[in-house]
Protein backbone atom coordinates (compact mmCIF):
# COMPACT_ATOMS: atom_id res chain seq x y z
CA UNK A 1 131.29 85.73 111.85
CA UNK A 2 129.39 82.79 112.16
CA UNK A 3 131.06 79.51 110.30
CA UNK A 4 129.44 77.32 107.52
CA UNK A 5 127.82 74.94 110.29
CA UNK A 6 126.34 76.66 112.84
CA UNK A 7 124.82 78.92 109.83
CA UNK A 8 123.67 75.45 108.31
CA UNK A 9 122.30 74.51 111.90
CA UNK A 10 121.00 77.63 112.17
CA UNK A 11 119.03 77.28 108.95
CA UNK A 12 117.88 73.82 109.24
CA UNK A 13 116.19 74.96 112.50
CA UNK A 14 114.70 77.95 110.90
CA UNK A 15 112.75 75.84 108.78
CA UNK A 16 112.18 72.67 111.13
CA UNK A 17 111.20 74.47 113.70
CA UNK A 18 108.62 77.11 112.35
CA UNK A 19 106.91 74.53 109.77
CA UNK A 20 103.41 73.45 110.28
CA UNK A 21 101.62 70.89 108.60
CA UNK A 22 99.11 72.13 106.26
CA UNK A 23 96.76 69.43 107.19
CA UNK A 24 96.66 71.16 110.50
CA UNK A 25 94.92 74.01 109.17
CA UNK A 26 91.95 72.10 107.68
CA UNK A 27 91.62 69.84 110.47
CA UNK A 28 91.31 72.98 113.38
CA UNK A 29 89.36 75.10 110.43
CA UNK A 30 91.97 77.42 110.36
CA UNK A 31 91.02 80.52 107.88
CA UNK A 32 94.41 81.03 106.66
CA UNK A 33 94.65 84.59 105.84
CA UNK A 34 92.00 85.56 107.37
CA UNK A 35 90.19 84.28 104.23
CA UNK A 36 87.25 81.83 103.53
CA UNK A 37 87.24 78.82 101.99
CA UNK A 38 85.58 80.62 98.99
CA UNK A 39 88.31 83.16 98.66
CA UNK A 40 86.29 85.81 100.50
CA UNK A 41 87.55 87.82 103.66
CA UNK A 42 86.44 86.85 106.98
CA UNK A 43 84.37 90.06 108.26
CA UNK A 44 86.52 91.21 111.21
CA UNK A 45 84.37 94.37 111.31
CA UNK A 46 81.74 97.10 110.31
CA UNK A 47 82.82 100.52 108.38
CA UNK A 48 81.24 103.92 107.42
CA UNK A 49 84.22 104.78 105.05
CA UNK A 50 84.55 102.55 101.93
CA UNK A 51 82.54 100.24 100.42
CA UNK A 52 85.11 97.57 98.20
CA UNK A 53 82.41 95.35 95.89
CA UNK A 54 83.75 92.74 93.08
CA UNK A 55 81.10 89.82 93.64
CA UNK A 56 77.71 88.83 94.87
CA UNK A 57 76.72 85.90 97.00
CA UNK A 58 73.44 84.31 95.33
CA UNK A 59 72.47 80.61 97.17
CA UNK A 60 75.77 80.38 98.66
CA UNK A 61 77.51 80.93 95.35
CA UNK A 62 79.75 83.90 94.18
CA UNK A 63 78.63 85.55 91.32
CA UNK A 64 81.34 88.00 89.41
CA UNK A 65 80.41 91.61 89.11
CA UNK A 66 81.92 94.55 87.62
CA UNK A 67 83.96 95.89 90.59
CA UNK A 68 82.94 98.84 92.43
CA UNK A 69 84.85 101.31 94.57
CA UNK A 70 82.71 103.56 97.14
CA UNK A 71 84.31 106.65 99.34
CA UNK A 72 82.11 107.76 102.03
CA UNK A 73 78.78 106.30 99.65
CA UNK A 74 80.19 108.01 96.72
CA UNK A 75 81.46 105.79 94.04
CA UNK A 76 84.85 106.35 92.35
CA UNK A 77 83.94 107.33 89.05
CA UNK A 78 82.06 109.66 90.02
CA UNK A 79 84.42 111.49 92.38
CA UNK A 80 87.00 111.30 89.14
CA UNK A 81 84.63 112.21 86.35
CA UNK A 82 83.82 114.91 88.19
CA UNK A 83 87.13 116.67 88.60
CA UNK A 84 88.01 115.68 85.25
CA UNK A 85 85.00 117.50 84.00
CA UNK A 86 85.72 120.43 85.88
CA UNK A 87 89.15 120.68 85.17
CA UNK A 88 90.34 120.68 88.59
CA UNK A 89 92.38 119.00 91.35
CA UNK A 90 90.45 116.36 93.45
CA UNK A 91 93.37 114.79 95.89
CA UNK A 92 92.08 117.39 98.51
CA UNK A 93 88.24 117.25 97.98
CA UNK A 94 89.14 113.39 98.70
CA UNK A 95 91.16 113.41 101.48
CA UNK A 96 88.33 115.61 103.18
CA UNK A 97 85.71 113.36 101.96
CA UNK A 98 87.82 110.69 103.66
CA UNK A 99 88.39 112.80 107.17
CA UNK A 100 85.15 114.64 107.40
CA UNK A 101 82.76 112.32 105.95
CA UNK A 102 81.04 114.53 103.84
CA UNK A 103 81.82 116.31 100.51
CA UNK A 104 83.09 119.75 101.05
CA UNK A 105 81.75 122.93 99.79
CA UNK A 106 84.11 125.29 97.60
CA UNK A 107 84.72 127.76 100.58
CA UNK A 108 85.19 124.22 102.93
CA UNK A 109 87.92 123.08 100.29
CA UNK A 110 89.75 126.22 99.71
CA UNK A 111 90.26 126.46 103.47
CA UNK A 112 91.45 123.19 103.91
CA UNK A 113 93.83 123.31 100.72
CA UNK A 114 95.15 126.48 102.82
CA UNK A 115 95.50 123.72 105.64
CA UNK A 116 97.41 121.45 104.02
CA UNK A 117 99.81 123.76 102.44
CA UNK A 118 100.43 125.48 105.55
CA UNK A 119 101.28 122.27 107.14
CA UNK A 120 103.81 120.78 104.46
CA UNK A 121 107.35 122.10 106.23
CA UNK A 122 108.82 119.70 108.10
CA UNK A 123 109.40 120.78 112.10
CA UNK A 124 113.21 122.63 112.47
CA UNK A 125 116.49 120.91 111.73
CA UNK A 126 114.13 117.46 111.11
CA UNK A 127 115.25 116.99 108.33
CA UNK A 128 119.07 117.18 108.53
CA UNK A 129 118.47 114.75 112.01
CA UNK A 130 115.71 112.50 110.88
CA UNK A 131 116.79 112.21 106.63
CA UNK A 132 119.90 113.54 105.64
CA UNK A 133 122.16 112.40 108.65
CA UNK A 134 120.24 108.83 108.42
CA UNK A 135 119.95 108.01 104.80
CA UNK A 136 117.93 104.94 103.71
CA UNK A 137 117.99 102.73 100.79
CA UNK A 138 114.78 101.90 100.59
CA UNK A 139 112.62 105.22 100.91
CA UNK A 140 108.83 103.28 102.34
CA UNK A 141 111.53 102.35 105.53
CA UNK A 142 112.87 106.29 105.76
CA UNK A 143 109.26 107.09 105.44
CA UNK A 144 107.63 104.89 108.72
CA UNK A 145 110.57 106.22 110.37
CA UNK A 146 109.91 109.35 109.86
CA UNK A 147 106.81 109.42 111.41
CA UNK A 148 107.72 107.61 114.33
CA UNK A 149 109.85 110.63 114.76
CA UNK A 150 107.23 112.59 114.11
CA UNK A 151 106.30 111.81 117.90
CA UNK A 152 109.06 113.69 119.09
CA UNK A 153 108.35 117.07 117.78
CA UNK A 154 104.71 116.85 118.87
CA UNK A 155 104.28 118.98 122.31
CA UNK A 156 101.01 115.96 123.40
CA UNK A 157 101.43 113.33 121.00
CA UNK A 158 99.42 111.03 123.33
CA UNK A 159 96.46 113.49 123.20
CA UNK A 160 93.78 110.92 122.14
CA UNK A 161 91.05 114.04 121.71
CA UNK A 162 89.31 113.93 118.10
CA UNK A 163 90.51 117.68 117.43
CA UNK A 164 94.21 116.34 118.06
CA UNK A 165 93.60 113.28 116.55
CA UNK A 166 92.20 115.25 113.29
CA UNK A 167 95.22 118.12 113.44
CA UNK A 168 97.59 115.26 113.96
CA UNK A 169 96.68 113.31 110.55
CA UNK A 170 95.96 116.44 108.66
CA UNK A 171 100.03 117.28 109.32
CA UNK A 172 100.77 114.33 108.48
CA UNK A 173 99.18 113.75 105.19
CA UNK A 174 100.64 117.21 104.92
CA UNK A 175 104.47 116.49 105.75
CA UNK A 176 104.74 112.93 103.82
CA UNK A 177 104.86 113.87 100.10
CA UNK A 178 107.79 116.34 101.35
CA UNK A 179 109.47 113.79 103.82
CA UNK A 180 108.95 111.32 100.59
CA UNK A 181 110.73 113.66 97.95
CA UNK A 182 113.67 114.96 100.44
CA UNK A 183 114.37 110.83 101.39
CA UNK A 184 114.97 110.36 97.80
CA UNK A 185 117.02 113.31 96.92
CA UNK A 186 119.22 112.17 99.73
CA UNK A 187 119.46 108.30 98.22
CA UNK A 188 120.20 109.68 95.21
CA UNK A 189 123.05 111.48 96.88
CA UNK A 190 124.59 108.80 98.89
CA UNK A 191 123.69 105.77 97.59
CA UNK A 192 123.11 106.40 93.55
CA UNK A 193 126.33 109.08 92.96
CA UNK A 194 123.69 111.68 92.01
CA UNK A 195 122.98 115.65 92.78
CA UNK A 196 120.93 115.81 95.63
CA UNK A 197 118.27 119.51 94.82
CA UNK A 198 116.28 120.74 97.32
CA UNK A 199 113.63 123.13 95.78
CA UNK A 200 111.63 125.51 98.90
CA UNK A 201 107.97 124.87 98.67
CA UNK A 202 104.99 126.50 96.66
CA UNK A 203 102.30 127.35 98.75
CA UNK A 204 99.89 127.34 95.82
CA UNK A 205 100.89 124.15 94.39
CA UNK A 206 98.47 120.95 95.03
CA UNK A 207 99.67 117.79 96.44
CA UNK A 208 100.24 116.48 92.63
CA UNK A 209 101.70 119.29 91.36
CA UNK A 210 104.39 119.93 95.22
CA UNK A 211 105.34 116.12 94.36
CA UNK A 212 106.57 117.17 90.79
CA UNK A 213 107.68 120.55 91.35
CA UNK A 214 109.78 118.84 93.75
CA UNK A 215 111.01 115.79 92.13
CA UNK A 216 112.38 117.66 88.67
CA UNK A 217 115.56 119.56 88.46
CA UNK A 218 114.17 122.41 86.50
CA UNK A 219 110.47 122.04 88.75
CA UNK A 220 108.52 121.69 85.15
CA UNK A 221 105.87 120.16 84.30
CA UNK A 222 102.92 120.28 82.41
CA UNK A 223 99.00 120.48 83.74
CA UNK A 224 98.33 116.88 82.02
CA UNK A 225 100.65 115.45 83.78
CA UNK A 226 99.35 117.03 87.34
CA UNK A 227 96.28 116.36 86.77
CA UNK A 228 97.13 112.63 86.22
CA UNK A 229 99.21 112.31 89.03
CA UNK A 230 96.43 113.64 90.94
CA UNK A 231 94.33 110.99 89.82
CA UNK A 232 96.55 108.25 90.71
CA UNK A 233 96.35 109.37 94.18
CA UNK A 234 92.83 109.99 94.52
CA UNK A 235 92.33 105.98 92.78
CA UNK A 236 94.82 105.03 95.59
CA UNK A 237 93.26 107.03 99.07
CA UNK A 238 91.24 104.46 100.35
CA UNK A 239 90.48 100.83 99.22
CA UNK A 240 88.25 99.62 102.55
CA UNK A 241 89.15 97.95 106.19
CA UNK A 242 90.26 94.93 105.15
CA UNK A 243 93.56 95.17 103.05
CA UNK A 244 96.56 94.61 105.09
CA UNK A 245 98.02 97.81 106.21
CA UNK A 246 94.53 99.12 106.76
CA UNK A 247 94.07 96.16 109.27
CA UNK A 248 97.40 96.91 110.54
CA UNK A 249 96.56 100.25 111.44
CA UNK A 250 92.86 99.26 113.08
CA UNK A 251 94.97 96.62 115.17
CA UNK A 252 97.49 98.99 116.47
CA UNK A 253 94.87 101.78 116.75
CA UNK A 254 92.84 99.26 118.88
CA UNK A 255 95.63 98.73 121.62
CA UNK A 256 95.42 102.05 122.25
CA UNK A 257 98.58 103.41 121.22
CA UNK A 258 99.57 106.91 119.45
CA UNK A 259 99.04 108.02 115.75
CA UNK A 260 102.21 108.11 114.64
CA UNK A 261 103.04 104.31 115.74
CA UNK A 262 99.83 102.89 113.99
CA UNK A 263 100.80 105.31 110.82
CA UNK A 264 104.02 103.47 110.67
CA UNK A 265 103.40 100.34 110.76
CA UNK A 266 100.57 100.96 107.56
CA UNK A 267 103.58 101.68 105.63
CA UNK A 268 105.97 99.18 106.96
CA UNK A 269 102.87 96.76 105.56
CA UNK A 270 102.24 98.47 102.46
CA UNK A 271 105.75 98.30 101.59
CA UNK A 272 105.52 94.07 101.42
CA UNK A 273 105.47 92.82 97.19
CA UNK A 274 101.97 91.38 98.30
CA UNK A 275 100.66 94.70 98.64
CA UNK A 276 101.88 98.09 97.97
CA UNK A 277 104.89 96.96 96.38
CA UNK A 278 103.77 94.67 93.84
CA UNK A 279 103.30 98.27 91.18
CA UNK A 280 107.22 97.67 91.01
CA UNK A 281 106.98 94.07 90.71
CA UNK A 282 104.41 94.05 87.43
CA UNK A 283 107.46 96.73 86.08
CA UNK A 284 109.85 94.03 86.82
CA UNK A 285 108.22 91.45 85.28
CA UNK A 286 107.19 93.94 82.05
CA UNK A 287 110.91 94.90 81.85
CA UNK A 288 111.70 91.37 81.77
CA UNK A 289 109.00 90.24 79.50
CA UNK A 290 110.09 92.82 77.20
CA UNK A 291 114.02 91.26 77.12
CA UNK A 292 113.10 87.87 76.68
CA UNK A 293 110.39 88.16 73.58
CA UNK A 294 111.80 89.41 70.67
CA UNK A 295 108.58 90.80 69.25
CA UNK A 296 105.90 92.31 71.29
CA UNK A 297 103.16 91.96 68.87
CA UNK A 298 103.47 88.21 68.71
CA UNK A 299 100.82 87.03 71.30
CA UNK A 300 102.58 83.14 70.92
CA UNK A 301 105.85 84.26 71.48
CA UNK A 302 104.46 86.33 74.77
CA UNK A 303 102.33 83.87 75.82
CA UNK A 304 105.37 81.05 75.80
CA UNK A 305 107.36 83.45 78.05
CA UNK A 306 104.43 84.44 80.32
CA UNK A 307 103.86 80.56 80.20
CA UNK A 308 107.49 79.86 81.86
CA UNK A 309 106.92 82.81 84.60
CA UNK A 310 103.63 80.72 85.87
CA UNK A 311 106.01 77.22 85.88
CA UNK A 312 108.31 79.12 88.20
CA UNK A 313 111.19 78.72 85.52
CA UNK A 314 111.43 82.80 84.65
CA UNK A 315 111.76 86.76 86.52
CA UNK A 316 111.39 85.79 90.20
CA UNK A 317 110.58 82.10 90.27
CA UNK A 318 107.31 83.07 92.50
CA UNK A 319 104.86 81.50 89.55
CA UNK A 320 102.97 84.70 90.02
CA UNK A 321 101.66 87.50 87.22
CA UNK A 322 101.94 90.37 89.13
CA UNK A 323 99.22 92.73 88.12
CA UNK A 324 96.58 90.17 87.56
CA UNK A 325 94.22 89.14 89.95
CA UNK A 326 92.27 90.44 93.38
CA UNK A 327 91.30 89.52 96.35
CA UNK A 328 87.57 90.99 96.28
CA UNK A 329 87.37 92.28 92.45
CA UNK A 330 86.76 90.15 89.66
CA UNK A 331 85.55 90.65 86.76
CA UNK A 332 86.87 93.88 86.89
CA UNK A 333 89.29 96.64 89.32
CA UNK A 334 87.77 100.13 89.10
CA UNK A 335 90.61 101.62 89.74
CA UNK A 336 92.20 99.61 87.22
CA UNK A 337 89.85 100.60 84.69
CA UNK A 338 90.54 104.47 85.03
CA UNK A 339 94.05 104.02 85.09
CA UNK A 340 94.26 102.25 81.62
CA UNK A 341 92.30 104.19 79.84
CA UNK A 342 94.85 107.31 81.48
CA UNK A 343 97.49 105.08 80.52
CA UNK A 344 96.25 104.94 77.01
CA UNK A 345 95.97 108.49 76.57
CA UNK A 346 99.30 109.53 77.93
CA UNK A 347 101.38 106.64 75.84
CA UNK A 348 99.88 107.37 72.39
CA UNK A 349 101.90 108.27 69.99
CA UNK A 350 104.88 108.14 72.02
CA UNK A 351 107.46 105.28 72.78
CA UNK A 352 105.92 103.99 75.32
CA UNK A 353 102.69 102.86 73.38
CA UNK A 354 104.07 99.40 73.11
CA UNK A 355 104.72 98.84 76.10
CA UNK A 356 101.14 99.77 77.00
CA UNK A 357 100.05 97.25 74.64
CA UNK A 358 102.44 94.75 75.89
CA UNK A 359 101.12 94.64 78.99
CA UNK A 360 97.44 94.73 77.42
CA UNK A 361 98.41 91.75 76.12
CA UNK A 362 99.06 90.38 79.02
CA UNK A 363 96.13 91.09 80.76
CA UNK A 364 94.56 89.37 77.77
CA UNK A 365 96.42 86.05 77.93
CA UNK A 366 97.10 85.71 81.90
CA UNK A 367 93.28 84.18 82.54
CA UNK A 368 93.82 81.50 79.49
CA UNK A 369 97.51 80.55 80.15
CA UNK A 370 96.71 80.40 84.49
CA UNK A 371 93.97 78.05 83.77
CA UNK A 372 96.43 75.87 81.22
CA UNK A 373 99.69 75.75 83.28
CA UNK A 374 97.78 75.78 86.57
CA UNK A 375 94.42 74.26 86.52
CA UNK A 376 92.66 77.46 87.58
CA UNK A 377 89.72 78.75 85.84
CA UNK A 378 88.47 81.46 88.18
CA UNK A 379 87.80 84.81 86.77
CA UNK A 380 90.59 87.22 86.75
CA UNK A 381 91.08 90.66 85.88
CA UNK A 382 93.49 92.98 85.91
CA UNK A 383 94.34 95.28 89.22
CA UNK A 384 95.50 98.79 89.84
CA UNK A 385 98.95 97.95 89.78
CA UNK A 386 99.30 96.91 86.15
CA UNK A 387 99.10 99.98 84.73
CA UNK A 388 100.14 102.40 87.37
CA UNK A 389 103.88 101.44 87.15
CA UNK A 390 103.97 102.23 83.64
CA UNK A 391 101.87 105.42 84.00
CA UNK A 392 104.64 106.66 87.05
CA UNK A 393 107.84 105.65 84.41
CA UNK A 394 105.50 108.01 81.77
CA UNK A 395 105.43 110.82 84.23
CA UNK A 396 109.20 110.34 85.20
CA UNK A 397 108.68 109.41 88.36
CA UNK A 398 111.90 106.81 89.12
CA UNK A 399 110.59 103.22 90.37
CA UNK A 400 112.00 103.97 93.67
CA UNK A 401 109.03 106.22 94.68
CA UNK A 402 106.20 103.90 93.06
CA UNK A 403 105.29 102.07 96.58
CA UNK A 404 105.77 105.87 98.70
CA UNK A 405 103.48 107.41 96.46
CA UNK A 406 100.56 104.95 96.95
CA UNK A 407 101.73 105.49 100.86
CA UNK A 408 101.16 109.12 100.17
CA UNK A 409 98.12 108.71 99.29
CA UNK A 410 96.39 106.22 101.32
CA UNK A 411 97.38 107.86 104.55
CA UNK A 412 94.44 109.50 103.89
CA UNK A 413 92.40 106.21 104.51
CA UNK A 414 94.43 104.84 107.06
CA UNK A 415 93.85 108.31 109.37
CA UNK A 416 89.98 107.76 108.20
CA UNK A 417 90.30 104.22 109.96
CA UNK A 418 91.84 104.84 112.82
CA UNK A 419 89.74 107.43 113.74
CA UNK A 420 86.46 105.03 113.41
CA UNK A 421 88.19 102.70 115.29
CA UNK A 422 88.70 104.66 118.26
CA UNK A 423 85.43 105.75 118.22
CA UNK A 424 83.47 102.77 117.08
CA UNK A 425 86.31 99.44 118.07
CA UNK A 426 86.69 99.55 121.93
CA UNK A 427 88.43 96.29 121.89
CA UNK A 428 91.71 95.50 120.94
CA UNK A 429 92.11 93.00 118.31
CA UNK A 430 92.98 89.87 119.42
CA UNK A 431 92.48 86.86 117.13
CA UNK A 432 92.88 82.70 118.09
CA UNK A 433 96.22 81.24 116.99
CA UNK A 434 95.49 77.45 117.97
CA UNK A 435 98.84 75.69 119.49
CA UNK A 436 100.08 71.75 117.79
CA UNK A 437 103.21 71.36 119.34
CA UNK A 438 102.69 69.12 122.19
CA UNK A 439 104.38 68.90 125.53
CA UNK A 440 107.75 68.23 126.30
CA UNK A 441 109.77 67.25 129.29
CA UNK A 442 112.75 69.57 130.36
CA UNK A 443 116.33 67.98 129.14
CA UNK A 444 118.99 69.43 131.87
CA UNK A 445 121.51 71.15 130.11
CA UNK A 446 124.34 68.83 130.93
CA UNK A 447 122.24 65.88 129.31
CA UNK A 448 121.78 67.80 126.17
């Protein structure tokens, strides 16, 4: 064990030693974050598959717009209007819009449903070696580990030919919402004192409807509630180049190494509470919203509480209200947008209509009360994760698998990327990190 004052040294050279002086960054013109000074992204390259537009750039200015979500040219309301209207699943129809590049016909998407069901069972004895002799906590980490295992039940995994490439994500958009449902049946076993069930597969069952078939005890559910899942992950496939497991799969992609390494580390970004993870922070923060006001309705007595979260005094300290805000959108989050008004639908006239309008109300207040307690009048508007915790605890779905279902789901974007990368990059990424610390002379070790 290491005493109270080496851990104390220890510490104090943590900090000391990997600290930087802000000034630094203005005086090299560091873009911290990859971002502009003007909050925008700094373009670190060109894409065919998604199209992510919240503002426009008139005279040097940004303008809000209503934001705008675009698969493949095809823009997101569309896409879910459209299955809505026809009564259907569209998870599939996505994921091939994603891969392929083009919409598929109804022969096209029966085949490749046929595909992906075929592909769901996980590769012999995997998953007493790779999930029930290794149990995880956390199920996003038993998830990237997963597929790094992956590797070793492939026959070529370093076959870098596009019909490998394309089998080798189709499996594996296949095989996660199973290796995501058998993780947590085995937490719940080891680490939560629960029953561990293990239901066999439904070949006819769509992605939505295998994830809660095998999530519930008695494998019920009702087509509303399918369907809504199914939404959630078609809002959630793709979301453009530029967010941060995205990038991290184009930058591993570009080094040249295999599928299942670049897949991996997408999740092992996603999982972060600045990403993928903040859907469980905004329930967090609602669940402690709701224990600190006495009465929901008032918007004063909310807005005092939400008033000591921003001054760092209440939930996490972090200042932050999770839920609000975006990097690109701004007046408005399509995918936000469609989620509410789901939200809406499924929580009225049940208990959980206050809490939708709880957190309506705090979409209301957060601009108002961020430009009181912090000075900052930019527009703000909700994002996708506001609602979709709520809409996941209204389909049963425990808060443990919020963040692995939005992996689900986007590994359909990140396979999209990597394969444009390796046919479009060529170069591995490689940006400038600018060295301060200046020279020293070597101190022997006896004059130490």
């Amino acid at each position: 064990m290491i005493n109270d004052s080496a851990r104390n040294l220890l510490c104090e050279r943590f900090v000391n030693n990997n600290n930087i002086d802000p000034k630094l960054y203005d005086k090299y013109i560091v873009k911290r974050g990859l971002r502009n000074a003007d909050g925008t992204g700094v373009i670190a390259g060109l894409t065919n598959i998604c199209n992510v537009h919240g503002y426009v750039v008139n005279e040097g200015e940004k303008s809000p717009i209503p934001g705008q979500l675009i698969y493949r040219g095809y823009n997101i309301n569309d896409l879910v209007s459209n299955v809505i209207s026809e009564n259907r699943f569209g998870y599939e129809e996505t994921v091939y819009l994603l891969l392929m590049g083009e919409l598929p016909n109804s022969k096209e998407l029966e085949a490749f449903r046929m595909i992906i069901s075929e592909n769901r069972a996980l590769p012999n004895d995997f998953f007493e070696d790779m999930i029930l002799k290794a149990p995880s906590r956390n199920i996003m980490n038993k998830m990237a580990r997963s597929i790094l295992a992956l590797y070793s039940y492939d026959d070529n995994p370093e076959n870098r030919s596009p019909e490998y490439e394309m089998a080798t994500a189709i499996s594996i958009i296949s095989k996660l919402p199973n290796i995501m449902v058998s993780a947590y049946q085995v937490k719940k076993r080891t680490f939560d004192g629960e029953s561990m069930i293990m239901h066999p597969l439904i070949p006819e069952h769509s992605v939505a409807e295998m994830i809660l078939s095998a999530l519930r005890p008695d494998r019920k559910f009702t087509e509303e509630e399918a369907k809504l899942l199914d939404i959630m992950l078609m809002i959630h496939a793709e979301h453009g180049g530029g967010n941060n497991s995205t990038f991290s799969c184009r930058v591993l992609t570009s080094s040249g190494t295999d599928p299942y390494s670049a897949y991996a580390a997408a999740i092992g970004a996603l999982k972060g509470p600045r990403h993928g993870g903040a859907n469980a922070k905004v329930m967090g923060m609602h669940d402690c919203i709701k224990e600190n006001v006495s009465n929901w309705n008032d918007e004063g007595e909310v807005a005092d509480f939400m008033r000591k979260i921003l001054r760092k005094e209440a939930y996490d300290k972090s200042g932050l209200i999770y839920g609000m805000g975006h990097a690109v959108y701004t007046l408005s989050d399509p995918r936000a947008v469609i989620m509410k008004e789901n939200a809406k639908k499924l929580a009225k006239n049940t208990e959980f209509e206050k809490e939708f309008k709880l957190l309506e109300t705090v979409e209301k207040l957060t601009p108002e009360l961020f430009a009181e307690v912090k000075g900052d009048s930019k527009v703000m508007c909700a994002n996708v994760d506001m609602y979709s915790g709520l809409v996941y605890r209204m389909l049963g779905i425990p808060e443990d698998l919020f963040t692995p279902l939005f992996a689900v789901s986007r590994m359909a974007g990140w396979c999209a990327h990597r394969f444009e990368e390796l046919v479009t990059g060529k170069r591995i990424i490689r940006p400038a990190y600018k060295a301060v610390k200046t020279e020293r002379n070597y101190i022997a070790l006896a004059e130490r």
